[in-house]
Protein backbone atom coordinates (compact mmCIF):
# COMPACT_ATOMS: atom_id res chain seq x y z
CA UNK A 1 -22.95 70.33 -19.82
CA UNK A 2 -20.26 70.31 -17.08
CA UNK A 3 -16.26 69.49 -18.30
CA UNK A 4 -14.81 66.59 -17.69
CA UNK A 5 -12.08 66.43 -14.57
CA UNK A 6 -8.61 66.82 -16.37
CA UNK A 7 -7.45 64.42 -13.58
CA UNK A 8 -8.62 61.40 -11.80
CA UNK A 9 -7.98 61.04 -7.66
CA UNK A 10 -5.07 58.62 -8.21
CA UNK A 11 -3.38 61.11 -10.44
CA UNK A 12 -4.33 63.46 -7.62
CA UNK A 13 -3.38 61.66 -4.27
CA UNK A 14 -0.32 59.96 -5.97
CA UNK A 15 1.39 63.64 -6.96
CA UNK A 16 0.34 64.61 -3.85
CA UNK A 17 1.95 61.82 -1.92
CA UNK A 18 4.99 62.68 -3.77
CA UNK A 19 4.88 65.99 -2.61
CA UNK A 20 4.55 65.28 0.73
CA UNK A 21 7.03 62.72 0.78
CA UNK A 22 9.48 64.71 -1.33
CA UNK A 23 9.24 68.39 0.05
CA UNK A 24 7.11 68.20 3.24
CA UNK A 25 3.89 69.75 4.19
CA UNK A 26 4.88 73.46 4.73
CA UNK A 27 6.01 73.32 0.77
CA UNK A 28 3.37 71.57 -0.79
CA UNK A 29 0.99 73.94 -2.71
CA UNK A 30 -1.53 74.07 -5.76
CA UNK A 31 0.75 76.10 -7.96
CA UNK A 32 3.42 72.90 -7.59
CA UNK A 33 0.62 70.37 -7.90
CA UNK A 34 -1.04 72.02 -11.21
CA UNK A 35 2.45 71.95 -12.32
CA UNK A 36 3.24 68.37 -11.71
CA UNK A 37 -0.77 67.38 -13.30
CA UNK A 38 -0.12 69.59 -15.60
CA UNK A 39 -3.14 71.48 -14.72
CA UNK A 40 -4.33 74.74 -13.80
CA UNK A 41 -4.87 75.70 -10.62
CA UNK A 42 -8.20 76.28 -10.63
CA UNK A 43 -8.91 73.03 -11.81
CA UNK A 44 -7.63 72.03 -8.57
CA UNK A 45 -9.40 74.77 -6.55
CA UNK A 46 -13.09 73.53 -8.23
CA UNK A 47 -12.50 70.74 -5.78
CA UNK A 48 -10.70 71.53 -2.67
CA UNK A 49 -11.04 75.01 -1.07
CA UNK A 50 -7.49 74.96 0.37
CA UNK A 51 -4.62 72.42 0.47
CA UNK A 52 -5.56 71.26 3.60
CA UNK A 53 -8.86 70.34 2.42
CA UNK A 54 -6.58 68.77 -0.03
CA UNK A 55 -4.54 66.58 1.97
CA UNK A 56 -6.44 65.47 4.81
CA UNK A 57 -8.64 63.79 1.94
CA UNK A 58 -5.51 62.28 0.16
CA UNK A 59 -4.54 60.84 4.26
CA UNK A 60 -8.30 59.21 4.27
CA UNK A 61 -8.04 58.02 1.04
CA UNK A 62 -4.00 56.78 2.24
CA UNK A 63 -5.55 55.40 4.98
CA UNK A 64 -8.25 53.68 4.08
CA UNK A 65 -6.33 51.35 2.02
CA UNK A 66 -3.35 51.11 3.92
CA UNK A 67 -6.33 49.55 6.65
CA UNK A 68 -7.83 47.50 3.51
CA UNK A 69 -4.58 45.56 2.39
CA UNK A 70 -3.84 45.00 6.18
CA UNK A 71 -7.15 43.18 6.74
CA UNK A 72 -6.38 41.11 3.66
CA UNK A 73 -3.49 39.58 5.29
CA UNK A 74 -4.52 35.92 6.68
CA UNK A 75 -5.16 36.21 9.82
CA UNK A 76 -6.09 32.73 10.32
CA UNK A 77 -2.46 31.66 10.56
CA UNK A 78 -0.08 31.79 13.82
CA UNK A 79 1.43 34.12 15.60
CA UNK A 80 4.59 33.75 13.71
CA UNK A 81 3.33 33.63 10.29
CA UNK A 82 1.02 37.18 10.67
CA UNK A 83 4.57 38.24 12.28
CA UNK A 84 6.57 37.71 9.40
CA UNK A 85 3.27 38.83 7.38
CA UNK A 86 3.33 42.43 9.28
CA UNK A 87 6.89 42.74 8.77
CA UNK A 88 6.95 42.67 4.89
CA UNK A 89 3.49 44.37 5.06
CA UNK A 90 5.06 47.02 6.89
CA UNK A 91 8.24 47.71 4.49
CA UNK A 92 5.85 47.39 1.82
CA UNK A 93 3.89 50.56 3.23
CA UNK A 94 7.42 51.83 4.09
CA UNK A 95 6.36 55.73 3.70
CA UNK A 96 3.33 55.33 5.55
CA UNK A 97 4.06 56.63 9.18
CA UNK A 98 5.80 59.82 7.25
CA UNK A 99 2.79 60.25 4.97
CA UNK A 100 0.09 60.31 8.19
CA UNK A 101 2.68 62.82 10.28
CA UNK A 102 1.52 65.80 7.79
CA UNK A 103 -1.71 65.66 9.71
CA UNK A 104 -0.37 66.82 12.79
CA UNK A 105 0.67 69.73 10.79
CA UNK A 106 -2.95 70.98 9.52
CA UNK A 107 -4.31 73.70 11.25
CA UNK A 108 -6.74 72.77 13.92
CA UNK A 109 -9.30 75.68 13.23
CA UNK A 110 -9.77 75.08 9.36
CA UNK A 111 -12.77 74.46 6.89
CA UNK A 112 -15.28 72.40 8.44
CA UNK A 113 -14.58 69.58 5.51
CA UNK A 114 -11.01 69.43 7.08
CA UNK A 115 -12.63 69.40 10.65
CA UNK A 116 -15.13 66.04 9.36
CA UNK A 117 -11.61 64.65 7.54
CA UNK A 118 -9.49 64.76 10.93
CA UNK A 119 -12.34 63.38 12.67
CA UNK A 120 -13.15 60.33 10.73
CA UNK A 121 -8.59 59.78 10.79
CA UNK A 122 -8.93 59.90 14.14
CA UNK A 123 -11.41 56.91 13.69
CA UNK A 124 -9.25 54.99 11.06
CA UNK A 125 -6.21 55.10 13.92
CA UNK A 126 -8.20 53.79 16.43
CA UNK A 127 -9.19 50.98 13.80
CA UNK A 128 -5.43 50.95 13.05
CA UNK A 129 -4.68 50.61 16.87
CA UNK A 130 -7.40 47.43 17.26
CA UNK A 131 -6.51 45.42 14.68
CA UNK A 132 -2.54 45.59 15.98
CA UNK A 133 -3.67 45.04 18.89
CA UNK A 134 -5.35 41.84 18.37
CA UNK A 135 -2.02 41.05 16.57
CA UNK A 136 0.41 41.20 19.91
CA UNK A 137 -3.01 39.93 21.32
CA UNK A 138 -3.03 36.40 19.23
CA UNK A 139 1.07 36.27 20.02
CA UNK A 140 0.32 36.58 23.95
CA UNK A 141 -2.28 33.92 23.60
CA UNK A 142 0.25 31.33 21.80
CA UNK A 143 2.53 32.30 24.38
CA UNK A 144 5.03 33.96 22.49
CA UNK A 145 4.80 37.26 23.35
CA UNK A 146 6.13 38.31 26.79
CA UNK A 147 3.11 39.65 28.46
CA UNK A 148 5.04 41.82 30.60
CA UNK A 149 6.08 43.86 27.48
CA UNK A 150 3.50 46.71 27.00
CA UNK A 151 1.87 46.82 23.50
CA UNK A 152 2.94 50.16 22.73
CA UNK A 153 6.48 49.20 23.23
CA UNK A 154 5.60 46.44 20.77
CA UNK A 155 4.31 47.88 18.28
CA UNK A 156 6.46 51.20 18.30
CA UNK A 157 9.49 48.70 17.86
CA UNK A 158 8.43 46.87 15.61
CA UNK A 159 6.63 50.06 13.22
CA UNK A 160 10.39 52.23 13.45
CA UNK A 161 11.76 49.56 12.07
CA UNK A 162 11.18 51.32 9.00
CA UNK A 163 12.88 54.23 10.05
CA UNK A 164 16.17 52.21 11.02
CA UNK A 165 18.30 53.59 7.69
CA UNK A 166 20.42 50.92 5.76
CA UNK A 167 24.03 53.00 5.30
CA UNK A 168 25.69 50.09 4.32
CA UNK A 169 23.03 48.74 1.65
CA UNK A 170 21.94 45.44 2.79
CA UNK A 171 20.37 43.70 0.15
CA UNK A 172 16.36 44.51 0.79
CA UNK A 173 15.19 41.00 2.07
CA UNK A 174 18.35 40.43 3.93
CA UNK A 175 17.97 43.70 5.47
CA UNK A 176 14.24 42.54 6.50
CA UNK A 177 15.00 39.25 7.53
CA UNK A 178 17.44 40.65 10.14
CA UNK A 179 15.14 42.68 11.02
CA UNK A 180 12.63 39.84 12.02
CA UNK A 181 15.34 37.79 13.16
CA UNK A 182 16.08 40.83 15.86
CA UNK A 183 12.33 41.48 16.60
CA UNK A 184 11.37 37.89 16.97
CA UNK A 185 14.68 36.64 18.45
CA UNK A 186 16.61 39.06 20.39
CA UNK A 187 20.03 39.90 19.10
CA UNK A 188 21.67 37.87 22.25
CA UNK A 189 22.75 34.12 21.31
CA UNK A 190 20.80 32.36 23.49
């Protein structure tokens, strides 16, 4: 009769996340994790030959939502209404583009589990990439958009948003409504 898993994948993926967020990739390892699950680390190692193995699956499983709750947005609505959609979506998922970084940092010549992981990422990102693209898309349609602007420019503005750090503590939706004011407006008075 084979034990039970002392922990489920949310456990799992959410420490890990932590970790990654916290202390970075080049810190993370199974004798911190076991620690924080309270766990040993073989209990880890049953599952995942190596951290990497490890993390690339908690970036598919990071990814594959982060793709799921952004297809639940309405897209049905205008331009301006997905805009202001994205926006919040986007501070929402504020540690996203900081989580999916880390896999830049796996070793290319790893397990071939990792190998399969980075490939199917690669495959969520281009997902990623179409579905923000049909975004600036629908907003070039409507004519609101400049189509002179290239999309990357777009959408690397309007993703390092989240980056832009708040010194002087705006108040969270005051600090996000600037920021859509600015992205959608211009900071110019007209």
């Amino acid at each position: 009769m084979a034990r039970e898993r002392k922990f489920t994948d949310e456990q799992l993926f959410t420490a890990t996340k932590e970790m990654i967020i916290n202390d970075g990739y080049e810190v993370f390892t199974f004798s911190r994790l076991a620690t924080i699950l309270n766990v040993s680390r073989g209990s880890i190692y049953k599952y995942y030959e190596n951290k990497d193995e490890l993390i690339s699956e908690f970036l598919m499983y990071e990814m594959n939502r982060f793709l799921k709750e952004f297809s639940s947005l309405e897209k049905g609505s205008d331009f301006k209404t997905q805009f202001d959609q994205l926006i919040d979506f986007i501070f929402q998922h504020s540690n996203i583009h900081q989580v999916l970084e880390v896999i830049n940092q796996i070793p290319v010549n790893n397990t071939k589990r990792v190998t399969n992981n980075k490939s199917i990422l690669s495959e969520y990102y281009i997902e990623m990439y179409k579905q923000f693209q049909s975004f600036i898309d629908l907003g070039r349609k409507e004519n609101v958009v400049k189509s002179n602007l290239p999309s990357a420019v777009l959408l690397g503005m309007i993703f390092q948003t989240i980056a832009i750090p708040n010194h002087f503590n705006i108040p969270q939706n005051e600090w996000i409504a600037s920021i859509k004011e600015v992205l959608g407006y211009g900071m110019f008075n007209q």
